[in-house]
Protein backbone atom coordinates (compact mmCIF):
# COMPACT_ATOMS: atom_id res chain seq x y z
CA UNK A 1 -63.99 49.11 -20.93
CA UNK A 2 -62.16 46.25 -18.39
CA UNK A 3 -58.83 46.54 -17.33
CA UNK A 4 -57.56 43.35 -18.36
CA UNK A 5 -53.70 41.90 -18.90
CA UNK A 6 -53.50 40.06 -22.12
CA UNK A 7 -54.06 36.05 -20.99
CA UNK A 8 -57.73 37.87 -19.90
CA UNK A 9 -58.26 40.01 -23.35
CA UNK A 10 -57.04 36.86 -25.44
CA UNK A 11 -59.81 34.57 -23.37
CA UNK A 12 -62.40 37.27 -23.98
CA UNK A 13 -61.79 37.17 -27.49
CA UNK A 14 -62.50 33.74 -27.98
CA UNK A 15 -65.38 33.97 -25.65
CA UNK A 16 -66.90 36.86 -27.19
CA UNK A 17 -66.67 34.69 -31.01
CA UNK A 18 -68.09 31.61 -29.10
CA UNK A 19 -71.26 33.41 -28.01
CA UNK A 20 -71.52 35.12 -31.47
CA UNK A 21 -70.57 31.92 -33.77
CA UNK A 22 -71.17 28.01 -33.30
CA UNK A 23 -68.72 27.30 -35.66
CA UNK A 24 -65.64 28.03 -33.26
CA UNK A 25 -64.32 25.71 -31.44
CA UNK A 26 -61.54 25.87 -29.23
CA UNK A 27 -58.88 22.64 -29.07
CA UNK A 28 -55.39 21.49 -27.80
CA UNK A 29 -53.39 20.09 -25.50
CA UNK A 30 -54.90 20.92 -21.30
CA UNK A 31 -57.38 24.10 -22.58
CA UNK A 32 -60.52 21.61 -21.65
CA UNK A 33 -60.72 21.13 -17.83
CA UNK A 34 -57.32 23.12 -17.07
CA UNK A 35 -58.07 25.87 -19.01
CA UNK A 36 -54.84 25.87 -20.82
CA UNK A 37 -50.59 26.24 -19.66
CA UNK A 38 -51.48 29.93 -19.29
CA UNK A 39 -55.49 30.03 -18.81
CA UNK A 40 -55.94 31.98 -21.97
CA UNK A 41 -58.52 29.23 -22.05
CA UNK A 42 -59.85 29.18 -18.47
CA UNK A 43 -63.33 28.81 -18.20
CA UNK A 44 -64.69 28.02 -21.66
CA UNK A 45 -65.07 24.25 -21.31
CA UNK A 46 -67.68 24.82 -18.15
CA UNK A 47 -69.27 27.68 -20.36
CA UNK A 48 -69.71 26.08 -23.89
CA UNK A 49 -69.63 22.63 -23.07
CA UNK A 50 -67.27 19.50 -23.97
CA UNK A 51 -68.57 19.26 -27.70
CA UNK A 52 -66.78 22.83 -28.48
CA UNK A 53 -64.28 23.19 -25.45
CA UNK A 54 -61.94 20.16 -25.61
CA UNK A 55 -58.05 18.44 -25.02
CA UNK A 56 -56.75 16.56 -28.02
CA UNK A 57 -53.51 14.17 -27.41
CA UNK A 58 -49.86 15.26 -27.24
CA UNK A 59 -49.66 15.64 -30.89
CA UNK A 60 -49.11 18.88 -32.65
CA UNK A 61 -49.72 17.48 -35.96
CA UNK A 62 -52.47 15.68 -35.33
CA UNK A 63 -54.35 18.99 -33.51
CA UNK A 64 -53.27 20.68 -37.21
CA UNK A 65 -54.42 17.63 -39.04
CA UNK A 66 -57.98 17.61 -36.98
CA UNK A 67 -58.54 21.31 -36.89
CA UNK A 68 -57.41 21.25 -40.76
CA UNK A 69 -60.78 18.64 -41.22
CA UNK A 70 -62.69 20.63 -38.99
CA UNK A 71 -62.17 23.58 -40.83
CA UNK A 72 -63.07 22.08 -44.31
CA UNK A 73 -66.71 20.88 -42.83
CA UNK A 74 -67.86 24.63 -41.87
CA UNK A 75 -66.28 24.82 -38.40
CA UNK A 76 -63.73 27.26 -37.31
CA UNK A 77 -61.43 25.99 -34.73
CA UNK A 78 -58.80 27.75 -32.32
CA UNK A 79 -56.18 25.51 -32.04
CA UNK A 80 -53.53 25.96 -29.61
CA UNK A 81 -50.16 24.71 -29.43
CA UNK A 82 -48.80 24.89 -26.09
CA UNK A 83 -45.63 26.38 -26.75
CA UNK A 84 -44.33 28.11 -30.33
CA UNK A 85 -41.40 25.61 -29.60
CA UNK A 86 -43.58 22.42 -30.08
CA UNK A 87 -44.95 23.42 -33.54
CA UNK A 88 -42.30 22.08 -35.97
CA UNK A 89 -44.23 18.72 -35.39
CA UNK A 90 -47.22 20.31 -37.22
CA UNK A 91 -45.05 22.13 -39.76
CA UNK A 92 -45.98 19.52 -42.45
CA UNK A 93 -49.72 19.92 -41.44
CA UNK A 94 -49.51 23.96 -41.69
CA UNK A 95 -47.16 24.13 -44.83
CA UNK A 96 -48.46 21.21 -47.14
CA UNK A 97 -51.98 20.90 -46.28
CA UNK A 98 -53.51 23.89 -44.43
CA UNK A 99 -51.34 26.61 -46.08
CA UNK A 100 -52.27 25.29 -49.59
CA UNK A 101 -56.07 24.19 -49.64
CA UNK A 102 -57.36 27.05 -50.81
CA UNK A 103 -55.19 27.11 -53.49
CA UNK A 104 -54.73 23.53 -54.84
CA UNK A 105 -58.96 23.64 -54.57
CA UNK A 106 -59.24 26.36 -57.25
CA UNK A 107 -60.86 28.58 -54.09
CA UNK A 108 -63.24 25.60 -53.54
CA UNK A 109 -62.24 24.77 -50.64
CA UNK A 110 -60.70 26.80 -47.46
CA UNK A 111 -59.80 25.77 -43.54
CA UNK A 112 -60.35 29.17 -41.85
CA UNK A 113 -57.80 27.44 -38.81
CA UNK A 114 -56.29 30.34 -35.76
CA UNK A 115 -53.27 28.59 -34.54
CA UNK A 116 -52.50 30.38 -31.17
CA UNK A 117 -48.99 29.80 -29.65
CA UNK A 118 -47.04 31.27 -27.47
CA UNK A 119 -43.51 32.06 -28.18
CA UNK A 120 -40.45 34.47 -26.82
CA UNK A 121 -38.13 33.94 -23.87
CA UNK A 122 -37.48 36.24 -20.64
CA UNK A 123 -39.53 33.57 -18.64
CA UNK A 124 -36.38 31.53 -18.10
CA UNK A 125 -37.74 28.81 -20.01
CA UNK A 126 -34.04 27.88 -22.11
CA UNK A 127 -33.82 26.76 -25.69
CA UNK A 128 -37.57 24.34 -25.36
CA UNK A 129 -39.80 26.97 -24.06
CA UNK A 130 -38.24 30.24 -25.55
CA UNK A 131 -38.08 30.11 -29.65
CA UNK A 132 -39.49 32.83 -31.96
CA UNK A 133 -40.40 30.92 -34.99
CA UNK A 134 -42.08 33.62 -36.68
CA UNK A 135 -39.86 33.97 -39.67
CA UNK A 136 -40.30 30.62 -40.24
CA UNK A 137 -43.82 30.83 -41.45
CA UNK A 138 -44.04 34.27 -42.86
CA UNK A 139 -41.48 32.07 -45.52
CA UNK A 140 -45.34 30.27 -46.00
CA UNK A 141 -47.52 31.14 -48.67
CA UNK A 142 -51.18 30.88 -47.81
CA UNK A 143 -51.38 31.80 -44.08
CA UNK A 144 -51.05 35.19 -42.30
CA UNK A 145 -48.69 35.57 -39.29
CA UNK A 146 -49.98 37.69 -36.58
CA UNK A 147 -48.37 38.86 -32.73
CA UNK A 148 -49.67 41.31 -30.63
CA UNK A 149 -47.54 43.11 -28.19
CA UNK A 150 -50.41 44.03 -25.60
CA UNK A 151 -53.70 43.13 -24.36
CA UNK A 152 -56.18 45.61 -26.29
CA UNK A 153 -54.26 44.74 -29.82
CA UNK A 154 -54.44 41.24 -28.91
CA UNK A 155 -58.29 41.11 -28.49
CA UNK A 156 -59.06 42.52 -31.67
CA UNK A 157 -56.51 40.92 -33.72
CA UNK A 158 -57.22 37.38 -32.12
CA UNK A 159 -60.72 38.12 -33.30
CA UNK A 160 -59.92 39.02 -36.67
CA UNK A 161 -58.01 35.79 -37.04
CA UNK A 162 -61.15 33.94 -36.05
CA UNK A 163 -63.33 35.38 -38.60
CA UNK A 164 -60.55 34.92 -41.16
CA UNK A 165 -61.31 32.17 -43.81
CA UNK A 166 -57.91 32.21 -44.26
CA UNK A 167 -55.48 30.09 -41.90
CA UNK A 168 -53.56 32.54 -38.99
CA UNK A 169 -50.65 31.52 -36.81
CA UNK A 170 -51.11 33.39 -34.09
CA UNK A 171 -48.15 33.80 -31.80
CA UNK A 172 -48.40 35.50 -28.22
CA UNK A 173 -45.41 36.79 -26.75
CA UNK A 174 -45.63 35.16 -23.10
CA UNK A 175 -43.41 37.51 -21.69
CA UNK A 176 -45.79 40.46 -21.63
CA UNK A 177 -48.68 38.01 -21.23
CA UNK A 178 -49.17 40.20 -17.15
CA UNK A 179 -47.54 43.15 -18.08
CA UNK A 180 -44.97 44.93 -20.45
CA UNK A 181 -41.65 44.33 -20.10
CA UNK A 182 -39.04 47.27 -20.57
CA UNK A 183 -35.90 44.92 -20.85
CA UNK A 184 -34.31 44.87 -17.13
CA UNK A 185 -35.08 41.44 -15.69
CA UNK A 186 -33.92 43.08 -12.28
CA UNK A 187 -36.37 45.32 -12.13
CA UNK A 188 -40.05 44.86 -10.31
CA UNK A 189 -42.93 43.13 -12.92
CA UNK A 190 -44.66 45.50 -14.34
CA UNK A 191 -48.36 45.05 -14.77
CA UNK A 192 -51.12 46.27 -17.67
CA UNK A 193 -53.30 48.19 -14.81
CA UNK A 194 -51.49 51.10 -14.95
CA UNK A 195 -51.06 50.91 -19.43
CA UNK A 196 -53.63 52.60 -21.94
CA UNK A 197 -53.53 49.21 -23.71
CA UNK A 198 -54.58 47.45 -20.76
CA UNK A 199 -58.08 49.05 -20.91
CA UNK A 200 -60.03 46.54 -23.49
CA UNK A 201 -63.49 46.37 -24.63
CA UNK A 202 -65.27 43.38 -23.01
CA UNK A 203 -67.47 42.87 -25.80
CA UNK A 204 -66.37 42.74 -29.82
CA UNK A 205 -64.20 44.92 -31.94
CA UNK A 206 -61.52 43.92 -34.26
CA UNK A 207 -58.16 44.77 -35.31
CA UNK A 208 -57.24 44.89 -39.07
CA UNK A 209 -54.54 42.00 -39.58
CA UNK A 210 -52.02 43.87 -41.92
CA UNK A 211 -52.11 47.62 -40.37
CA UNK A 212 -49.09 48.21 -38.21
CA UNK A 213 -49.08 50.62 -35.13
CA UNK A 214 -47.27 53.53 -34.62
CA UNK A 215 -46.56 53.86 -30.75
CA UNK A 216 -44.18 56.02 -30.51
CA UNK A 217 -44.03 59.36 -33.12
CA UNK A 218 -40.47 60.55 -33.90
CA UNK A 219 -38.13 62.18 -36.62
CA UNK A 220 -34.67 60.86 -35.84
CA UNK A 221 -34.68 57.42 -36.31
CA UNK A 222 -37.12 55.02 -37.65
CA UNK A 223 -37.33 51.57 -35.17
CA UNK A 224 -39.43 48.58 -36.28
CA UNK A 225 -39.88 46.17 -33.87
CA UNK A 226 -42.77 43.83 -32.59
CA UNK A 227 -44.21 41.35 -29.69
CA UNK A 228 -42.31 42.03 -26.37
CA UNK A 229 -39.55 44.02 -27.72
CA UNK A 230 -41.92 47.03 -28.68
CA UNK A 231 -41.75 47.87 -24.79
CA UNK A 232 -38.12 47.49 -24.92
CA UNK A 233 -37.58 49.75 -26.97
CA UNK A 234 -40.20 52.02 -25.97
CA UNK A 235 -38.25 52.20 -22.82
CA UNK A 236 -34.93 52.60 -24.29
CA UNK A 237 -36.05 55.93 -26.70
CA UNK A 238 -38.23 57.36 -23.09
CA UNK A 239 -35.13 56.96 -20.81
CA UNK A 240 -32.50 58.45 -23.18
CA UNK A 241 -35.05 61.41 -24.50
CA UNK A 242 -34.43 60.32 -28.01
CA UNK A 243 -36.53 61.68 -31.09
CA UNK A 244 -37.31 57.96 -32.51
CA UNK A 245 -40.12 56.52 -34.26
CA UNK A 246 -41.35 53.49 -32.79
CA UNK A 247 -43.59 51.18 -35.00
CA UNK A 248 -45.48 48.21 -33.98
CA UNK A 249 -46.06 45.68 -36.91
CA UNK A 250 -48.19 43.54 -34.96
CA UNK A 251 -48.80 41.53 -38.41
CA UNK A 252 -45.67 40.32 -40.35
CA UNK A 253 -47.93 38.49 -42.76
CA UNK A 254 -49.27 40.62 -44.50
CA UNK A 255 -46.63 43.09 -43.63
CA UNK A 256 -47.45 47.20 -43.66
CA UNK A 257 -44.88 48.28 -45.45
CA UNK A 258 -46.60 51.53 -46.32
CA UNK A 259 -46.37 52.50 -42.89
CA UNK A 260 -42.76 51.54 -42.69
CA UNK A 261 -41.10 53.41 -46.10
CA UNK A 262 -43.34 56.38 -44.70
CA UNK A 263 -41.83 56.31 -41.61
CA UNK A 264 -38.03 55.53 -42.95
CA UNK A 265 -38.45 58.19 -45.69
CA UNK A 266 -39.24 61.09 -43.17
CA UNK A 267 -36.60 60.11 -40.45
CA UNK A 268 -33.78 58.64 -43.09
CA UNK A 269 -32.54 56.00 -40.35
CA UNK A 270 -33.81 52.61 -39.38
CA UNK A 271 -33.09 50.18 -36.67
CA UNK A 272 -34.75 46.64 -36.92
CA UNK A 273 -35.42 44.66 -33.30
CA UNK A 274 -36.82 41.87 -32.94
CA UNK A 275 -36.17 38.53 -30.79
CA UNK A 276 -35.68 35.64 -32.96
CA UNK A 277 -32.22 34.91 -34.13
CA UNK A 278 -30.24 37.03 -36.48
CA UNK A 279 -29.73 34.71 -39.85
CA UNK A 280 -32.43 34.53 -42.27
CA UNK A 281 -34.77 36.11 -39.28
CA UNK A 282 -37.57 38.19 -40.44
CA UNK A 283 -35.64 41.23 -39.85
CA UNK A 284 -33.57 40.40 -43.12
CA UNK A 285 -36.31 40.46 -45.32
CA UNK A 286 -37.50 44.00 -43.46
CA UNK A 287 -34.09 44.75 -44.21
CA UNK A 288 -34.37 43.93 -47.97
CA UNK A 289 -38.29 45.89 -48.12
CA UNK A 290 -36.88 48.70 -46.66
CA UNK A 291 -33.58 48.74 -48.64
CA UNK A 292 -35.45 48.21 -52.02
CA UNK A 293 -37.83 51.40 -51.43
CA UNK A 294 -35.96 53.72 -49.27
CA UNK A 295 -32.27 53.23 -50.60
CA UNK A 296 -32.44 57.51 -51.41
CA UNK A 297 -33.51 58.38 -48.39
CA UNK A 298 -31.28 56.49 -45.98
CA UNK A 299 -28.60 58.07 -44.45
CA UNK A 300 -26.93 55.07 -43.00
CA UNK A 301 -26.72 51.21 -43.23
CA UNK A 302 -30.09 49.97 -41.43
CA UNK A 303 -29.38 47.96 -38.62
CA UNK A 304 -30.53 44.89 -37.08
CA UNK A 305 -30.46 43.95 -32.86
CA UNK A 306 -31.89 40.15 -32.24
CA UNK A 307 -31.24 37.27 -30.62
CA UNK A 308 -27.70 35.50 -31.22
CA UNK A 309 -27.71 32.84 -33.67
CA UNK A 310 -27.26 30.12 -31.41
CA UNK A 311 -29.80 27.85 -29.63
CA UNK A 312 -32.09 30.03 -26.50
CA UNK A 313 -29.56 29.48 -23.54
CA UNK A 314 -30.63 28.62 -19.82
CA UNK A 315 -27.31 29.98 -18.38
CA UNK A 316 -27.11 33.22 -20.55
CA UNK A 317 -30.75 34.40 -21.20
CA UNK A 318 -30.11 38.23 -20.52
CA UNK A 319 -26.94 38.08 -22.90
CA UNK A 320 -28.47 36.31 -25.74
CA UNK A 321 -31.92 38.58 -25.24
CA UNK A 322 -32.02 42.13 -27.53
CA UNK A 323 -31.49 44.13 -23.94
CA UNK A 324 -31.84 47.92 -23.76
CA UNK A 325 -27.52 48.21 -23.66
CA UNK A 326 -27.40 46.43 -27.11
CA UNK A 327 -30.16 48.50 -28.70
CA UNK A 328 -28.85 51.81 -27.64
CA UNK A 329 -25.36 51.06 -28.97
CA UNK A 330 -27.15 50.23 -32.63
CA UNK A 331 -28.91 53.29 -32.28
CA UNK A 332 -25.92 55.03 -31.45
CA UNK A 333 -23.89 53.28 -34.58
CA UNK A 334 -27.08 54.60 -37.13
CA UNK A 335 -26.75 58.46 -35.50
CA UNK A 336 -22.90 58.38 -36.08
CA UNK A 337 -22.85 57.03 -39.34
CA UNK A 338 -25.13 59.53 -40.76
CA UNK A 339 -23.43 62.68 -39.04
């Protein structure tokens, strides 16, 4: 085991698949010679050479469209896209074409494509370097939707993704990329030397994409949460001594529910977090899974904390961001409206 933070275990990963596998190739925008925005990609280029290492134009759907062909002739590429705000340029790409081939071919035919992308705010990065599209494509039929919330998770999932035949978006939440974040900007950076998930395996191991995490055990309140905002509210049920259950669902797509109406049934309460904005966010349709299958066990109205529904702001990041203040008052609304 290496301690690594996650831009490290997310490099391994596809290092570790390039030694094992031929077929994967790694492509986008800088991840050649400059290893990549955040060096998730440093050093592969000078390792595996600029036939499977290599920058593509500034053009989102045309790194889909390529890695879509690649895909179909026995290759498996890792596409990134530099920021989870630039992808709406490839949405055509991943909904129409790479989200359906396997389908419209009768199963002749699949693209086994990893998207990476990474996505979230608290870097200060405003309303083009801050979106959480997720919700968007779990609305997709045909791809799975993946984000890990720390470095070990993110290894094996990333991997798992890779050996997929089916097509993964695979979002990284940038704002834990060198450590967790608990949800006070003011306070020091944390980093992953001092977390259990910052001890990875250097070599290969996978994750299974669909099985969410339960990092926190509890009986008085159910939270489900992913990406950064798992150590958010990690830190909000530690510093107020609460009896919560904290679940990771590191996949949305597939989504565990299992683990979810288990979790919601025993504790009767549930508090959805997540960062992307409020309306038709994926935190509805947890809403409507939970409501459907735990309706006689809840004891109050489930509710939701997420970003507002207005475009990422530069001037008001730590208002518009799902801070520890706003998801102790929802968690104080769910225990007085069961008493």
């Amino acid at each position: 085991m290496a301690k690594m933070n996650m831009v490290q275990a997310i490099n391994s990963a596809m290092d570790v698949m390039m030694e094992r596998n031929n077929s994967v190739v790694v492509m986008g925008q800088d991840v050649g010679y400059f290893g990549g925005v955040f060096n998730c990609t440093s050093g592969l280029q000078k390792k595996y050479g600029e036939q499977r290492v290599f920058d593509t134009p500034i053009s989102e759907a045309g790194i889909v469209a390529t890695a879509i062909g690649m895909g179909v002739n026995d290759l498996r590429p890792v596409a990134e896209i530099q920021f989870a705000d630039y992808i709406y340029p490839a949405f055509d790409q991943i909904v129409s074409e790479l989200a359906r081939l396997r389908y419209r071919s009768a199963g002749d035919f699949c693209s086994p494509v990893t998207l990476r992308s990474p996505c979230g705010g608290g870097i200060r990065g405003g309303q083009t370097h801050s979106q959480s599209p997720e919700g968007i494509f779990t609305h997709v039929c045909g791809i799975k939707v993946v984000m890990p919330s720390n470095p070990y998770d993110a290894k094996g999932l990333l991997i798992a993704s890779i050996e997929d035949d089916d097509p993964v978006v695979f979002f990284e939440p940038k704002r834990v990329y060198n450590g967790p974040f608990y949800g006070d900007p003011k306070q020091p950076a944390s980093t992953w030397g001092d977390h259990p998930k910052g001890e990875v395996d250097e070599g290969y191991y996978t994750l299974p994409i669909g099985k969410a995490d339960v990092v926190r055990p509890g009986n008085d309140l159910s939270i489900i949460t992913y990406g950064t905002m798992v150590h958010v509210c990690e830190a909000v049920v530690r510093d107020n001594e609460l009896d919560a259950e904290v679940i990771d669902l590191r996949s949305m797509l597939p989504l565990d529910i299992d683990t979810i109406v288990e979790s919601v049934q025993k504790t009767g309460r549930c508090l959805i977090v997540h960062e992307a904005t409020r309306f038709s966010g994926f935190g509805a349709e947890l809403s409507a899974q939970i409501q459907e299958r735990c309706f006689w066990s809840l004891a109050a109205p489930i509710q939701r904390v997420t970003g507002w529904d207005t475009p990422y702001p530069h001037a008001f990041e730590w208002e518009y961001f799902p801070g520890p203040s706003r998801i102790m008052a929802a968690i104080d609304k769910v225990m007085k409206e069961s008493a």
